[in-house]
C-alpha atoms as a PDB file:
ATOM      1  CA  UNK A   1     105.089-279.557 -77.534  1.00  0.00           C
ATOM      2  CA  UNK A   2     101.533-278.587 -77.035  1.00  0.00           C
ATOM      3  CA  UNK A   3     100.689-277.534 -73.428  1.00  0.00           C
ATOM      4  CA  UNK A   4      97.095-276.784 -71.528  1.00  0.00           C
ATOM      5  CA  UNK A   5      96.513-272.940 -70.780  1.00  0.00           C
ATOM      6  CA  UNK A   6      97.219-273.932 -67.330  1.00  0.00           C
ATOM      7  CA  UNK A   7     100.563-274.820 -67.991  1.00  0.00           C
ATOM      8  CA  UNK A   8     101.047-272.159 -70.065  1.00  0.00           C
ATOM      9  CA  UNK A   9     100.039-269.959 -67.060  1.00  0.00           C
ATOM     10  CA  UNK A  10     102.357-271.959 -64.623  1.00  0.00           C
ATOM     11  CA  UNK A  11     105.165-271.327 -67.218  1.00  0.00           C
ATOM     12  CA  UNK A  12     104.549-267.213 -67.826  1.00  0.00           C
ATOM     13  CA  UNK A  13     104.311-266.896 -63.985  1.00  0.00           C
ATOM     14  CA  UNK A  14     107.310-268.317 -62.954  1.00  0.00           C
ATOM     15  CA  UNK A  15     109.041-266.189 -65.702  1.00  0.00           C
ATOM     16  CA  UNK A  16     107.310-263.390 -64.694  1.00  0.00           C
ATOM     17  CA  UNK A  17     108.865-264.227 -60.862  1.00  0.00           C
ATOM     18  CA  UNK A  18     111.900-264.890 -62.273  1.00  0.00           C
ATOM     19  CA  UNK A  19     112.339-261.707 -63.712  1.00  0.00           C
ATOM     20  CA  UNK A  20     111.000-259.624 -60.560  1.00  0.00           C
ATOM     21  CA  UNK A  21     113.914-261.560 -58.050  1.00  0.00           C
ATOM     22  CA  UNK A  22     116.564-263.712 -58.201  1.00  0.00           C
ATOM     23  CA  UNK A  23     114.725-267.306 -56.604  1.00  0.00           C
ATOM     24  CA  UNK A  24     111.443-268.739 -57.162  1.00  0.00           C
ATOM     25  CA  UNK A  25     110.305-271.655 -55.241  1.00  0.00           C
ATOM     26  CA  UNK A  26     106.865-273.184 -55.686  1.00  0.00           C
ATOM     27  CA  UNK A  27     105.420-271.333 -52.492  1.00  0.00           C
ATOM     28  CA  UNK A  28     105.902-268.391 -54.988  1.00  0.00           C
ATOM     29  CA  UNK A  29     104.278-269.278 -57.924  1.00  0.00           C
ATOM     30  CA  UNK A  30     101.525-270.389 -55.092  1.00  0.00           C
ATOM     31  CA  UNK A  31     101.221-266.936 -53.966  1.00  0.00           C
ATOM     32  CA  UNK A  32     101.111-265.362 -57.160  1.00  0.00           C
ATOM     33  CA  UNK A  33      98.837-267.455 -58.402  1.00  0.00           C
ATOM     34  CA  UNK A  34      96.614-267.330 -55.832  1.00  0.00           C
ATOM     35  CA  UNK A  35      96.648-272.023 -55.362  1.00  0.00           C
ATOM     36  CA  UNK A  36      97.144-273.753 -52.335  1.00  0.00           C
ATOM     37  CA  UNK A  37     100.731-275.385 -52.121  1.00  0.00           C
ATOM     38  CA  UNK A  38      99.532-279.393 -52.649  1.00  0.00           C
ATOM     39  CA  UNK A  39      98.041-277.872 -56.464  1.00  0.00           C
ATOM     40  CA  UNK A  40     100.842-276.024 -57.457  1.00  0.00           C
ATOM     41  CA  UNK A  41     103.207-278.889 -56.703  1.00  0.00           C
ATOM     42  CA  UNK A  42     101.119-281.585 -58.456  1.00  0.00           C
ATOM     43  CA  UNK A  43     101.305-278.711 -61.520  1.00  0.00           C
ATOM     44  CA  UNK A  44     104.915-278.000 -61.235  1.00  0.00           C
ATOM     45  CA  UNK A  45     105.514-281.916 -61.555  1.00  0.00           C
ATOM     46  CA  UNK A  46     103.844-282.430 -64.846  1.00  0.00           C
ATOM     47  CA  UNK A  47     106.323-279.411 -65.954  1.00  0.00           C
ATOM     48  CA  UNK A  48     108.775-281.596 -64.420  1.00  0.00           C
ATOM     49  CA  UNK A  49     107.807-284.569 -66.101  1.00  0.00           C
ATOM     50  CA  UNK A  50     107.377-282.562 -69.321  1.00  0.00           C
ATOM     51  CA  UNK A  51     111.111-281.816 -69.044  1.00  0.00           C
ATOM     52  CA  UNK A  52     110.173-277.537 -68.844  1.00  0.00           C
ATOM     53  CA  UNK A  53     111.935-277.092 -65.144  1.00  0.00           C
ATOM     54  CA  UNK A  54     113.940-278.730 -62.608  1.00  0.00           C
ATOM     55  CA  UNK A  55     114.311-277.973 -58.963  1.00  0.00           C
ATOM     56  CA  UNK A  56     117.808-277.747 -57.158  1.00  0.00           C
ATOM     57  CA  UNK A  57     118.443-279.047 -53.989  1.00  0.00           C
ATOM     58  CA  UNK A  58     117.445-276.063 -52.279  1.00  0.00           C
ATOM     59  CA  UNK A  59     114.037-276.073 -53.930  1.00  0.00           C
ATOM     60  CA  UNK A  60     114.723-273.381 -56.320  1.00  0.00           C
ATOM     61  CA  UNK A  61     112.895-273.732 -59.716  1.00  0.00           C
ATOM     62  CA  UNK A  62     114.987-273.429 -63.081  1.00  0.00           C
ATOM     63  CA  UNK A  63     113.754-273.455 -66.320  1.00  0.00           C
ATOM     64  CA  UNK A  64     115.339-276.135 -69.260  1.00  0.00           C
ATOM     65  CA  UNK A  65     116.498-274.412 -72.507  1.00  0.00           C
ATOM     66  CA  UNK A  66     112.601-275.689 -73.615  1.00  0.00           C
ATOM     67  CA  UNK A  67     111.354-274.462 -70.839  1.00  0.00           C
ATOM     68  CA  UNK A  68     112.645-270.920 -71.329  1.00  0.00           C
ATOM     69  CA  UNK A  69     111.968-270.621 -74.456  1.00  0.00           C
ATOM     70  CA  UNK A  70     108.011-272.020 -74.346  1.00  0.00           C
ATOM     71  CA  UNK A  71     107.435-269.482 -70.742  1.00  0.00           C
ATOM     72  CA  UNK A  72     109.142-266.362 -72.971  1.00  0.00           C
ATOM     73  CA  UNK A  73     106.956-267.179 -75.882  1.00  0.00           C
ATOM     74  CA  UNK A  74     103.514-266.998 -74.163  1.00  0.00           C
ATOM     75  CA  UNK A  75     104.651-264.184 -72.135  1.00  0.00           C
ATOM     76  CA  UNK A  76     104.921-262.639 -75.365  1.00  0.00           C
ATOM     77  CA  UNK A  77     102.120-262.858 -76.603  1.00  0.00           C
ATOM     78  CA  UNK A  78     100.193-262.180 -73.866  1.00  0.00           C
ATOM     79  CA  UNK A  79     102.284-258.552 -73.417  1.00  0.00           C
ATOM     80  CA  UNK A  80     101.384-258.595 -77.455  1.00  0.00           C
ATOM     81  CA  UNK A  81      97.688-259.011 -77.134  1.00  0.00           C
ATOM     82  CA  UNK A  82      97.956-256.314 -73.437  1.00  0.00           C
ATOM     83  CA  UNK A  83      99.463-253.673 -75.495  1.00  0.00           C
ATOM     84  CA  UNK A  84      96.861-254.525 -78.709  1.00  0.00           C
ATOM     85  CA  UNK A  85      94.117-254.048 -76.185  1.00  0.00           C
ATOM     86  CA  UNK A  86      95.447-250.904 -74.674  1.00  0.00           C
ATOM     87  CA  UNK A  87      96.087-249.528 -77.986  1.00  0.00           C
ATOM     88  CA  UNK A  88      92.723-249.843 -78.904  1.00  0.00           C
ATOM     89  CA  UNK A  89      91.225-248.298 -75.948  1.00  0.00           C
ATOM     90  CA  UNK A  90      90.558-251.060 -73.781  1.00  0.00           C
ATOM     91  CA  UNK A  91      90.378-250.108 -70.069  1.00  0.00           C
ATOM     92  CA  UNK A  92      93.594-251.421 -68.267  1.00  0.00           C
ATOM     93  CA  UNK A  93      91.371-254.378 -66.572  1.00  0.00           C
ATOM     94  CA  UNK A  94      89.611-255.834 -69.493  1.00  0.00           C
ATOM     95  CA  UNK A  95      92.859-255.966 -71.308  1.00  0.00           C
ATOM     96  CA  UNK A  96      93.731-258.907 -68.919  1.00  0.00           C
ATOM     97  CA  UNK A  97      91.491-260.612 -71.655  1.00  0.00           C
ATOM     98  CA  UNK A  98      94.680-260.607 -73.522  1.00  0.00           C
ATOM     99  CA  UNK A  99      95.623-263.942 -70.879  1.00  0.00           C
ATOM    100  CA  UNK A 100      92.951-265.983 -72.885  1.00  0.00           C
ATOM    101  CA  UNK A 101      94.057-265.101 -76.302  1.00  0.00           C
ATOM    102  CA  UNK A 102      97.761-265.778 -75.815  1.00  0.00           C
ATOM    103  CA  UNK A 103      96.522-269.524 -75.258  1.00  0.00           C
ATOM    104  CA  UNK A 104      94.471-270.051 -78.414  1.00  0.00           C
ATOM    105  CA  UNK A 105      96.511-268.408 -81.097  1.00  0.00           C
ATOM    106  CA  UNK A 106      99.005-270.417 -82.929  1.00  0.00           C
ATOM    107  CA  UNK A 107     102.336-269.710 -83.247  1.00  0.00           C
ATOM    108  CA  UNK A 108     102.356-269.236 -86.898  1.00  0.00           C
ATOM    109  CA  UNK A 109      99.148-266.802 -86.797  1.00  0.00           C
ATOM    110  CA  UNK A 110     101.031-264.681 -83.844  1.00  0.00           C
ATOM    111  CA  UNK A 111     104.110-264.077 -85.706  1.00  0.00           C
ATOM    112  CA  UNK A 112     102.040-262.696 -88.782  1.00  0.00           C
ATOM    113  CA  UNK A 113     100.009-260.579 -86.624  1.00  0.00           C
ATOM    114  CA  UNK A 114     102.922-259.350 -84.763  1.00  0.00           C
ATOM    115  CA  UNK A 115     104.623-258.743 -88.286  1.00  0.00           C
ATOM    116  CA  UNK A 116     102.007-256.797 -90.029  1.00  0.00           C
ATOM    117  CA  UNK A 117     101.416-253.992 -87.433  1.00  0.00           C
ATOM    118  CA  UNK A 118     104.417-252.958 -86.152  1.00  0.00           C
ATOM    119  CA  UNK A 119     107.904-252.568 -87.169  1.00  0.00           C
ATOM    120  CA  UNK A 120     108.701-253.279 -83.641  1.00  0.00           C
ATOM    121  CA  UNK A 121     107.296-255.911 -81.268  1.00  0.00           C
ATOM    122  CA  UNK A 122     105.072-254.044 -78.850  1.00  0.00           C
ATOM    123  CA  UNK A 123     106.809-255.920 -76.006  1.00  0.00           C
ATOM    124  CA  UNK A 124     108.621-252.809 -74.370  1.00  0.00           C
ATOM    125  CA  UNK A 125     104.959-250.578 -75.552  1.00  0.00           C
ATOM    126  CA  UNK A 126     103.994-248.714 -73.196  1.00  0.00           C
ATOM    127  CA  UNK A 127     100.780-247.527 -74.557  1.00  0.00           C
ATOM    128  CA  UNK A 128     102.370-245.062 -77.534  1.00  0.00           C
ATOM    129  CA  UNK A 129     101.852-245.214 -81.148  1.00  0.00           C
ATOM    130  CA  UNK A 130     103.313-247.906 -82.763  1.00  0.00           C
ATOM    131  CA  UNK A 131     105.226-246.299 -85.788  1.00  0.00           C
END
């Protein structure tokens, strides 16, 4: 399923949320994000419609099995491309650049990349020599 960086952001952040406490409700990701309320809602219902989340009654948000698995991917790569920055000797705050280039990489070209470097993934790096 091919998403817009947007919802690819949407996605990473609620996972991100998700793993820093136990509910996320869309005055969250609005907060995190730094969106008023009425554009985070009309986002979160595409990912609705796109069958990514849910909401309980409560308002909680709740990723599908789909869902889950397309928010853990691009937070992958984008800890992938972080960590490939840093390596390198990018300063901490230009390594955010690594946001744009988890959305334009395909997932074919990412798993060779992340294959031919290092034996392990880089996704618990933090910042030592990949060996």
């Amino acid at each position: 399923m091919q998403l817009t960086q947007s919802q690819e952001d949407y996605l990473e952040t609620i996972y991100v949320l998700k793993s820093q406490q136990e509910n996320v409700r869309a005055i969250d990701v609005a907060a995190a994000l730094g969106f008023s309320k009425p554009s985070v809602s009309h986002a979160l219902k595409d990912l609705k419609e796109k069958e990514l989340i849910y909401t309980d009654k409560t308002g909680y948000l709740f990723f599908t099995e789909q869902g889950q698995k397309q928010a853990s991917q691009v937070y992958e790569r984008h800890i992938y491309f972080k960590n490939q920055l840093l390596h390198a000797g990018v300063v901490p705050v230009l390594a955010e650049e690594a946001c744009r280039m988890e959305h334009t990489i395909s997932e074919e070209s990412f798993k060779k990349l992340k294959g031919s470097k290092c034996v392990r993934s880089c996704i618990d790096c933090k910042g030592d020599d990949c060996k």
